[in-house]
Protein backbone atom coordinates (compact mmCIF):
# COMPACT_ATOMS: atom_id res chain seq x y z
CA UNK A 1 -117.50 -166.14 19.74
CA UNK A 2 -117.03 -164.44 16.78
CA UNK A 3 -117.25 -166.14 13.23
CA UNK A 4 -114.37 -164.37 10.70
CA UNK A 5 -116.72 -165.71 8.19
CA UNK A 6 -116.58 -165.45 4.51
CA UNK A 7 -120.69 -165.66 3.85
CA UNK A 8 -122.65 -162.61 3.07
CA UNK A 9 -123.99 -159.81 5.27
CA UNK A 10 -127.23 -157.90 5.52
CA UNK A 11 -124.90 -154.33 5.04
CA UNK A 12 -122.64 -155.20 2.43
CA UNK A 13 -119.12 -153.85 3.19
CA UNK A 14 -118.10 -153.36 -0.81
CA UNK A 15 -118.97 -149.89 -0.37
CA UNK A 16 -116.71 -149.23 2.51
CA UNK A 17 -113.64 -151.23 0.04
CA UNK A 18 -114.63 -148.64 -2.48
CA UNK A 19 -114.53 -145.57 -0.32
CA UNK A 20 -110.63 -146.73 2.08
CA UNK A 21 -108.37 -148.69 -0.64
CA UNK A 22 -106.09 -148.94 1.76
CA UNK A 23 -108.25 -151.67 3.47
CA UNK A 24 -106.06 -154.48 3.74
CA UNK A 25 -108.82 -156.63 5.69
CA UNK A 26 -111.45 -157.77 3.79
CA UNK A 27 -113.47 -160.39 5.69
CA UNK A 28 -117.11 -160.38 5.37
CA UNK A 29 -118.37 -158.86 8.34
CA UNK A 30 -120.89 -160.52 10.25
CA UNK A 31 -124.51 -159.19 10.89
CA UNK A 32 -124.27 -158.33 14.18
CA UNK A 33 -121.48 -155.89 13.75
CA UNK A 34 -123.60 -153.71 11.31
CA UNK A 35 -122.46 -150.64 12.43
CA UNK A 36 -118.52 -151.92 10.94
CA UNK A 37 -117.73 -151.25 7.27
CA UNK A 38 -113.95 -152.29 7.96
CA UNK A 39 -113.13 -154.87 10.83
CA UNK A 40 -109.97 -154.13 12.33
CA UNK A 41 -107.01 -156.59 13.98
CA UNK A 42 -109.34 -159.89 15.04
CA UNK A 43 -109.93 -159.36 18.60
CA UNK A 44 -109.08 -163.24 19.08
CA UNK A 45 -105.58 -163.13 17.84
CA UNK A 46 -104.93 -159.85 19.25
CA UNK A 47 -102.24 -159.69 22.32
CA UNK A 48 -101.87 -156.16 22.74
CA UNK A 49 -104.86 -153.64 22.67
CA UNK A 50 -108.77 -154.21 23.09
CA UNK A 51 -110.92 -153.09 19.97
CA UNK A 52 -110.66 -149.75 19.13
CA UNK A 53 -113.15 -147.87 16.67
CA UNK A 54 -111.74 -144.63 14.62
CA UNK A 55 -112.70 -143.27 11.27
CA UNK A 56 -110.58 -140.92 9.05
CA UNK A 57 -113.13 -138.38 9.15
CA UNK A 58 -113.71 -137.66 12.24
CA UNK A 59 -111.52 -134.52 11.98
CA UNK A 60 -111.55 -132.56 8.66
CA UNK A 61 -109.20 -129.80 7.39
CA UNK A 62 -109.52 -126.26 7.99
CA UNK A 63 -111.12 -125.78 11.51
CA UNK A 64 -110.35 -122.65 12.47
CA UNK A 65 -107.66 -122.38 15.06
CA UNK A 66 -109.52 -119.63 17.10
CA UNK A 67 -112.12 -122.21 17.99
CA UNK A 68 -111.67 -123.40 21.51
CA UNK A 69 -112.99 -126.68 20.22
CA UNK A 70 -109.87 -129.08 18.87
CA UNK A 71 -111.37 -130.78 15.46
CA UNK A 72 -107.93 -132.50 15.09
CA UNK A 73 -107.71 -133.85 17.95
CA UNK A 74 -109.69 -136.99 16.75
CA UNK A 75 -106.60 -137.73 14.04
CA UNK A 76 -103.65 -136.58 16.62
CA UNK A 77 -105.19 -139.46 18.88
CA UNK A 78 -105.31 -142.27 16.38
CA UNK A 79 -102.28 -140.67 15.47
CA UNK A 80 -100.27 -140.84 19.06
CA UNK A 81 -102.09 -144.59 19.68
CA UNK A 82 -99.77 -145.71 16.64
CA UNK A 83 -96.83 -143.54 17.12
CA UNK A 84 -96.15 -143.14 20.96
CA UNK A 85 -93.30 -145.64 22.29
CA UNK A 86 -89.94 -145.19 23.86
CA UNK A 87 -88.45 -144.59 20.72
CA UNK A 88 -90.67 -141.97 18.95
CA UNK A 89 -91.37 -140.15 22.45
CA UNK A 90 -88.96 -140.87 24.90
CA UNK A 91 -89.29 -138.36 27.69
CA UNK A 92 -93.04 -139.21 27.75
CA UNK A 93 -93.57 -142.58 27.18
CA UNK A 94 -92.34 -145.99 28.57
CA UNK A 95 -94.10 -148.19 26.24
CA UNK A 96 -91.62 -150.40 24.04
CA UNK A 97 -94.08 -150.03 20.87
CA UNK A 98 -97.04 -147.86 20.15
CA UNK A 99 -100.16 -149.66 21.37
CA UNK A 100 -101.56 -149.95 17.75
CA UNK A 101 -99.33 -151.14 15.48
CA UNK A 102 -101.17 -149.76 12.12
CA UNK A 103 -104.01 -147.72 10.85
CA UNK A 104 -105.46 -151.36 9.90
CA UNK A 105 -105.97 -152.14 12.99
CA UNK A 106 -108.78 -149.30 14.07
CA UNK A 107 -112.39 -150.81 13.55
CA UNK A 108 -113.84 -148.18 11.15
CA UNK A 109 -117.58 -147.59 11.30
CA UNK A 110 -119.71 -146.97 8.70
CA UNK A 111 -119.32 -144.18 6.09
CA UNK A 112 -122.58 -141.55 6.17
CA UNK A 113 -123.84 -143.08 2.86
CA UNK A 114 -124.57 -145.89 5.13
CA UNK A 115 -125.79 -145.14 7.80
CA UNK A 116 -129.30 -146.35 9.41
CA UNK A 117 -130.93 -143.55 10.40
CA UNK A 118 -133.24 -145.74 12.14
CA UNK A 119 -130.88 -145.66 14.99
CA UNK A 120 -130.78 -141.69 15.10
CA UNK A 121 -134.70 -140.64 14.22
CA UNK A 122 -137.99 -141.12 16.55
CA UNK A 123 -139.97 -143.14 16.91
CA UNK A 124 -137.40 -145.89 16.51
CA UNK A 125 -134.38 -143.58 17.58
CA UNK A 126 -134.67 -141.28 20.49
CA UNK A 127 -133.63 -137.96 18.40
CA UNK A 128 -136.33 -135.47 17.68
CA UNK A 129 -137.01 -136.19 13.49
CA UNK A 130 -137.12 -132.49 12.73
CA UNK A 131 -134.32 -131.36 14.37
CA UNK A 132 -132.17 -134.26 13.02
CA UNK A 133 -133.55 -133.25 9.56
CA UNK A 134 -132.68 -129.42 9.84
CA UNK A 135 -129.23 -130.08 11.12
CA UNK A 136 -128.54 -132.77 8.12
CA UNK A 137 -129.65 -130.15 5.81
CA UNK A 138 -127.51 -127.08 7.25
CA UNK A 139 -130.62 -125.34 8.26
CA UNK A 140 -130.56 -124.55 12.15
CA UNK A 141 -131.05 -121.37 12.58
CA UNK A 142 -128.39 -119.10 13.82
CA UNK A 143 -129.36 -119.15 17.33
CA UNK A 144 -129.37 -122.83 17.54
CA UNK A 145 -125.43 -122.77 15.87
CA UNK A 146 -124.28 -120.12 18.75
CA UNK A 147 -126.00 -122.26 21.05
CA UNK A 148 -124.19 -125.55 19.72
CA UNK A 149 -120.45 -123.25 19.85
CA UNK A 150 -119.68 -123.95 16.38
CA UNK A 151 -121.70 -120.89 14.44
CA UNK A 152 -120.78 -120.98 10.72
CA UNK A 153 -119.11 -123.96 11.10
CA UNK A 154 -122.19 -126.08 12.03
CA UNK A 155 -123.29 -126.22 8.14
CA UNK A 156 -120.69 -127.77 6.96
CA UNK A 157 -120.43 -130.97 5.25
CA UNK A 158 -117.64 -131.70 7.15
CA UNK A 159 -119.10 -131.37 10.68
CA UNK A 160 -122.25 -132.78 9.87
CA UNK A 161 -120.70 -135.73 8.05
CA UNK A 162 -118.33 -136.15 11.57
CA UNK A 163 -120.99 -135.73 13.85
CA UNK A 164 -123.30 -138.46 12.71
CA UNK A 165 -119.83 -140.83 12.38
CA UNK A 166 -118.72 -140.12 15.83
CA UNK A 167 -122.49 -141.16 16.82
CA UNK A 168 -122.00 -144.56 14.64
CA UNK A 169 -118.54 -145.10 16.02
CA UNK A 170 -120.27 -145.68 19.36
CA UNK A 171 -122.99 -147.86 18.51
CA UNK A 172 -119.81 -150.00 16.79
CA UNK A 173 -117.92 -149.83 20.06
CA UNK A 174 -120.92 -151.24 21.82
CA UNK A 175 -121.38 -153.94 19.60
CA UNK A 176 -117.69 -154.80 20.16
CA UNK A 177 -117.94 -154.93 24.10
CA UNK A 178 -120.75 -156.97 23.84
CA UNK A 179 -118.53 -159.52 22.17
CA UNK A 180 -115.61 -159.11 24.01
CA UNK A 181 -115.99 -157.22 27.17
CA UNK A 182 -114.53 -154.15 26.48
CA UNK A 183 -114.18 -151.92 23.54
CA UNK A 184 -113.02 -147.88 23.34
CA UNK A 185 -113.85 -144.72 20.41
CA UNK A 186 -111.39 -142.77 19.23
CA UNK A 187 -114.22 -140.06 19.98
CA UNK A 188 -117.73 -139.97 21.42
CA UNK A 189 -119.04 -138.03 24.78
CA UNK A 190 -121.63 -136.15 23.25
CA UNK A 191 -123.22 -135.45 26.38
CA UNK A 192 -124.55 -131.97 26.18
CA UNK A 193 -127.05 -132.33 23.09
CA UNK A 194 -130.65 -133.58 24.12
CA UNK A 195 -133.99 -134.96 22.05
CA UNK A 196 -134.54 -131.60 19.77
CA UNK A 197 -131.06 -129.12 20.33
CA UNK A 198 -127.27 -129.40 20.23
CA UNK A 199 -125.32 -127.74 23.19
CA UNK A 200 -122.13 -127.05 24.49
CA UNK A 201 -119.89 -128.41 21.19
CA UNK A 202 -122.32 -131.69 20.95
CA UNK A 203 -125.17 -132.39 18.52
CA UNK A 204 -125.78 -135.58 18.66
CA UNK A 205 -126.12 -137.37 21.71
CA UNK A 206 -124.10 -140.87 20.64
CA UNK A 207 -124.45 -142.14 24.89
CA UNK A 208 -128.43 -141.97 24.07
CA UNK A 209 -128.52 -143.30 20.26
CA UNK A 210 -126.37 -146.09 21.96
CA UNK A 211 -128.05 -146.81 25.03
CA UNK A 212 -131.21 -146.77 22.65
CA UNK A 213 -129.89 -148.83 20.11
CA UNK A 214 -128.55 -151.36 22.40
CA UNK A 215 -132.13 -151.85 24.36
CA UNK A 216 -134.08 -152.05 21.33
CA UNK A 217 -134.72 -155.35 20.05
CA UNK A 218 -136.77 -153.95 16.86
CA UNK A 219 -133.53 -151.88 15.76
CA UNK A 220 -130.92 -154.70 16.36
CA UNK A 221 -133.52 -157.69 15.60
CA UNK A 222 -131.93 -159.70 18.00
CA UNK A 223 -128.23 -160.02 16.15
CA UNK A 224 -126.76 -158.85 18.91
CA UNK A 225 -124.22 -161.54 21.01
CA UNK A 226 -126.30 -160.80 24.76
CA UNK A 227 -129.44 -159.12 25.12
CA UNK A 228 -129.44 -155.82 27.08
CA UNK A 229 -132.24 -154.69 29.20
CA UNK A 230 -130.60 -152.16 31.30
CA UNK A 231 -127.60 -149.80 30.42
CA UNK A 232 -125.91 -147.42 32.55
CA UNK A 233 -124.14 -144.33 31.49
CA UNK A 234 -120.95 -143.18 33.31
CA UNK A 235 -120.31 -139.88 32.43
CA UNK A 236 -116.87 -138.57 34.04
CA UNK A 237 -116.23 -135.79 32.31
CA UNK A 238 -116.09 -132.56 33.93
CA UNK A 239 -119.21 -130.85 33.00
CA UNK A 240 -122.69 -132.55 33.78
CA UNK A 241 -123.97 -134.79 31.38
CA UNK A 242 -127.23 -132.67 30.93
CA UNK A 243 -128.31 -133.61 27.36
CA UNK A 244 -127.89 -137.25 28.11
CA UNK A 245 -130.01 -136.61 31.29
CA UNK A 246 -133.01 -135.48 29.01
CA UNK A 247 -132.83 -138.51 27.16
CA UNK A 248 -134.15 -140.84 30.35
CA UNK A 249 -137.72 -140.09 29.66
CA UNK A 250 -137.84 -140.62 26.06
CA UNK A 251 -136.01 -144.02 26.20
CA UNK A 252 -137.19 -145.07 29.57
CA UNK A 253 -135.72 -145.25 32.84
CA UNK A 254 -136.25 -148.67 33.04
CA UNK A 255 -133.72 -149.35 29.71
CA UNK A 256 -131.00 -146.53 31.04
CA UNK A 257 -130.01 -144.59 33.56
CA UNK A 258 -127.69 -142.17 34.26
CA UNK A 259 -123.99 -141.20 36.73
CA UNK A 260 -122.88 -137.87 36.50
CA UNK A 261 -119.83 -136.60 38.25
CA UNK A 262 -118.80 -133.50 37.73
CA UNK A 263 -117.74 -129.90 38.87
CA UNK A 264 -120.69 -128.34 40.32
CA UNK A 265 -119.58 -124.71 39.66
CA UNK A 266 -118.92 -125.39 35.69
CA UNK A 267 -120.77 -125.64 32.77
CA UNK A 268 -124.33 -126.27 32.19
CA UNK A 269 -126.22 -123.49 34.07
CA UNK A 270 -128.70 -124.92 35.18
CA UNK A 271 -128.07 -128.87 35.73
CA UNK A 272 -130.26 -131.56 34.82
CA UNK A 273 -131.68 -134.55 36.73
CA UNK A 274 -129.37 -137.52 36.06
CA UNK A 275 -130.32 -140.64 38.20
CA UNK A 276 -127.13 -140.14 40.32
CA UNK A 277 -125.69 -136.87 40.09
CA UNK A 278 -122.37 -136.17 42.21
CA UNK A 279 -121.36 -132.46 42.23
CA UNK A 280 -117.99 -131.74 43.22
CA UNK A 281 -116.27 -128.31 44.38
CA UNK A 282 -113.94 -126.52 42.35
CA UNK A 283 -110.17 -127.11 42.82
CA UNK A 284 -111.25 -131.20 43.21
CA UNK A 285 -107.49 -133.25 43.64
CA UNK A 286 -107.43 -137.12 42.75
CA UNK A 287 -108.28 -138.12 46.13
CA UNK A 288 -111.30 -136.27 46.42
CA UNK A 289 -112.34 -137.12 43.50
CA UNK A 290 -111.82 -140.95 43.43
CA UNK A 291 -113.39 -140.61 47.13
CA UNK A 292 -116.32 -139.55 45.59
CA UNK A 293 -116.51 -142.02 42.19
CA UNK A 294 -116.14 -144.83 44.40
CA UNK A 295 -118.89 -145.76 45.88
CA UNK A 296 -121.18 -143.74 43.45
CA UNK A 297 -120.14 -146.19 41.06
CA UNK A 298 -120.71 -149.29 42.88
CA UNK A 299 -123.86 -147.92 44.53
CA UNK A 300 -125.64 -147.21 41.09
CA UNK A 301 -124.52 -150.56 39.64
CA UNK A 302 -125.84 -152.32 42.53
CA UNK A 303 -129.63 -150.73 42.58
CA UNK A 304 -129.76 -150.35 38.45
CA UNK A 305 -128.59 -153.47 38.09
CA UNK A 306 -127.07 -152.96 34.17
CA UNK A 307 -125.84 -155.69 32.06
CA UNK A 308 -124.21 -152.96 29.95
CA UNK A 309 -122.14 -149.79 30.75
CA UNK A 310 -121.24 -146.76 29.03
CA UNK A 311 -118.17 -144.89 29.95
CA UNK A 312 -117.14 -141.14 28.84
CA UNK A 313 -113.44 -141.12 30.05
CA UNK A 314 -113.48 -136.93 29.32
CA UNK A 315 -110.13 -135.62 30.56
CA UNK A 316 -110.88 -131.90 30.96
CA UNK A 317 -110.64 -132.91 34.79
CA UNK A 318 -107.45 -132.45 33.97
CA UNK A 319 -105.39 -129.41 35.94
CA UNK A 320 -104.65 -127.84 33.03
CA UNK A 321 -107.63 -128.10 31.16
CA UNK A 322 -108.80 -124.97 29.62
CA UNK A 323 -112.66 -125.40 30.20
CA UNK A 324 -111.86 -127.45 33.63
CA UNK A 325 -112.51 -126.77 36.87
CA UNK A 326 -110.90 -129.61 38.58
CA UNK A 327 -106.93 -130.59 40.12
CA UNK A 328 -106.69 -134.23 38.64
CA UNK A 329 -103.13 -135.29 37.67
CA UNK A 330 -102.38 -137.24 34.67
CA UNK A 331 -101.80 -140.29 37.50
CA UNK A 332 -105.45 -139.12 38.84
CA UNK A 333 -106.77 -139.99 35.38
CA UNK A 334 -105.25 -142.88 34.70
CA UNK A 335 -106.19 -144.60 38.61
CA UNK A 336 -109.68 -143.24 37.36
CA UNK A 337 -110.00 -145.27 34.10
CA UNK A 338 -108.51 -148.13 35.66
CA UNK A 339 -110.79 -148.39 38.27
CA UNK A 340 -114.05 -147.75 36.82
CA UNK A 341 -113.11 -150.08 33.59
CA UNK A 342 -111.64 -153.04 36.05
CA UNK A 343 -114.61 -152.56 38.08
CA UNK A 344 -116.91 -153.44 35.11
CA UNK A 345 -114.70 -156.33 33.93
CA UNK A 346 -114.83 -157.92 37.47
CA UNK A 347 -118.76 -157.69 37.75
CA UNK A 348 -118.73 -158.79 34.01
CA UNK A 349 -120.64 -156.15 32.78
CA UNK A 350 -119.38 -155.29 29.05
CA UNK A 351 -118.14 -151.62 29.13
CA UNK A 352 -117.59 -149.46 26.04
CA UNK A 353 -115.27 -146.16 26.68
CA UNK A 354 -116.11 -142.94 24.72
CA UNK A 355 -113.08 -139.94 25.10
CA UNK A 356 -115.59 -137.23 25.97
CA UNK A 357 -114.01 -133.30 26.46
CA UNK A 358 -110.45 -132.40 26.71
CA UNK A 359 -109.51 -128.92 25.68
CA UNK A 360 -105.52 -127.78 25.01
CA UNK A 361 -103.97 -125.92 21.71
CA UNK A 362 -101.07 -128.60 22.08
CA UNK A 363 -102.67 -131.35 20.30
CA UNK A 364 -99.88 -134.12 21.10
CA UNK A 365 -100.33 -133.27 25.07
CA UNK A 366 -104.29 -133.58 24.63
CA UNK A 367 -103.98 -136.54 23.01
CA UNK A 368 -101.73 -137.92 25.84
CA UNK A 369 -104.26 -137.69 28.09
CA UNK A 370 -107.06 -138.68 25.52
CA UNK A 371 -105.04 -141.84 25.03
CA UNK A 372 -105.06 -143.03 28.60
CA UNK A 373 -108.16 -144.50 28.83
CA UNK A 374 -107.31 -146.39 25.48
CA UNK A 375 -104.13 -147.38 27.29
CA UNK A 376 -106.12 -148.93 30.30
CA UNK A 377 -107.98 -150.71 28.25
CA UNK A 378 -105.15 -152.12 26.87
CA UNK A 379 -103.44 -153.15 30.02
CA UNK A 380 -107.23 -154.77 31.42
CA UNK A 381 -107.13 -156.64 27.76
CA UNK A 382 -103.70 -158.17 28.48
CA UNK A 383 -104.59 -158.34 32.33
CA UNK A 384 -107.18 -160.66 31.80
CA UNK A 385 -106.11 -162.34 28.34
CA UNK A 386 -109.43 -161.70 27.07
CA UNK A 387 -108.61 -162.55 23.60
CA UNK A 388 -108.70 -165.70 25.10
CA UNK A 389 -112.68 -165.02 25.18
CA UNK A 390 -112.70 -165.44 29.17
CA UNK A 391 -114.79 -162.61 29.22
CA UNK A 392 -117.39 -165.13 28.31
CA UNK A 393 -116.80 -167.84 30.74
């Protein structure tokens, strides 16, 4: 159980004060939570919403709007979590009050001044050191940038500053489940970048530095509340998780392994080798597909064996998705998330959710769907009272 204790920390937290004023809680934050520089609503006296990581920067001004990538759609999520109700949004929503009450209430990770690069860089981290290095200094080369999607973009302060947060915001979402079962980014699915290169809109890989992180006992030095030996990463967004694939060897196939479901007639050309890979036609409805997830699911957990899970909850399986392939309904989604989160709750393996892709110009409907699988962790969080700390029992 967690200790809202008032003694120091090994990574202070006056910095993170200095840099959000706003910051309202100002609790000392325990070791194990490292990855935190502002706790959010105590998970304990919470009734309404399991933990939930965001940080202000993880969409900056001035992305340019011909970009098929959504930058703001990071803010217009936090931004719908504590808006959408009945009364804000009534043809769309049947909740009685936004599922986050106030910006307060986000876990924030740590700001880049911060961060442990440990966690990112071989040997410790599983990300090649020079290609970290070039990227944090602006200097990939051009080819590298049209490779990545972003082009001029990718030398930004902005985007590099985001892209190692969104990375951080993971481990912190980990660290969260761990505690209390289940814990969800605001961002995250970076599934596309590998050891040394960025791909498809992704740099950094945050499902590897996670799954690293986690299974590492020299990087958390045993602060962590369980020890994890084995994750699994359940990547259900619609393109194949091929980055995260390439990870396997570097961290070991006997610390992670890897689910892929995904449209085999999309994006990457060619696919990797995940441990399970499930690729689906074109045109897939929400039958098919949950005919599919099923038993891959429970077949991987039962010959892995993980005490941890890793979900990407990407909604471009979404009909309407402009870079997806697939047929599945906002319903489909929603029976998706449910299942696959419930399903890790009821074998009590801890389960952290990541948003992965999801690609529309109409930021509040993207963020609908992006806010589902926040939503269903919600509803498990009240299902099973785990404030309560039954997750434990």
């Amino acid at each position: 159980m967690i200790i809202w204790s008032r003694f120091p920390k090994t990574v202070t937290s006056t910095v993170a004060l200095l840099h959000n004023t706003s910051c309202k809680n100002k609790d000392v934050i325990p070791e194990w939570l490292n990855a935190c520089s502002k706790l959010g609503l105590d998970p304990l006296k919470n009734r309404f919403h399991a933990p939930i990581v965001f940080h202000e920067n993880y969409s900056f001004p001035n992305w340019p709007t011909e970009y098929t990538f959504p930058m703001d759609k990071f803010a217009s999520l936090a931004h719908f979590l504590v808006k959408n109700c009945r009364k804000s949004n009534p043809h769309h929503s049947s909740l009685s009050r936004p599922i986050v009450r106030s910006y307060d209430d986000f876990f924030r990770p740590l700001d880049y001044d911060d961060v442990i690069w440990e966690w990112f860089e071989q040997p410790t981290g599983p990300i090649d050191k020079i290609f970290l290095h070039r990227f944090l200094s602006g200097s990939l080369s051009k080819e590298e940038c049209r490779y990545i999607g972003f082009r001029e973009q990718t030398s930004r302060n902005e985007l590099i500053e985001r892209t190692v947060l969104e990375v951080v915001g993971t481990i912190l979402t980990c660290q969260l489940a761990l505690q209390y079962g289940i814990a969800s980014n605001t961002a995250g699915g970076t599934h596309h970048a590998s050891p040394d290169r960025g791909a498809g809109y992704t740099i950094l890989n945050d499902l590897a530095v996670s799954s690293n992180y986690l299974t590492n006992l020299s990087l958390h030095k045993g602060c962590l509340p369980k020890y994890v030996e084995k994750v699994l990463i359940v990547d259900c967004d619609v393109h194949q998780g091929d980055g995260t694939a390439k990870f396997m060897n570097i961290i070991g196939t006997h610390r992670v392994s890897t689910l892929s479901i995904h449209c085999k007639d999309n994006y990457p050309y060619p696919k990797a080798t995940s441990t399970y890979d499930i690729g689906l036609p074109s045109k897939c409805s929400d039958e098919d597909y949950m005919n599919a997830l099923q038993p891959a699911l429970l077949k991987a957990i039962e010959e892995t064996k993980p005490n941890f899970i890793l979900y990407d909850a990407g909604v471009d399986v979404y009909k309407y998705d402009t870079l997806g392939k697939f047929l599945l309904s906002l319903e489909g989604i929603r029976n998706r998330d449910r299942w696959v989160l419930e399903t890790c709750l009821k074998k009590k393996i801890p389960v952290a959710a990541v948003i992965g892709g999801g690609y529309d110009k109409n930021l509040n409907l993207l963020s609908q769907r992006h806010a589902i699988v926040h939503e269903e962790c919600a509803y498990l969080w009240r299902k099973y009272k785990l404030w309560q700390n039954s997750y434990q029992t």
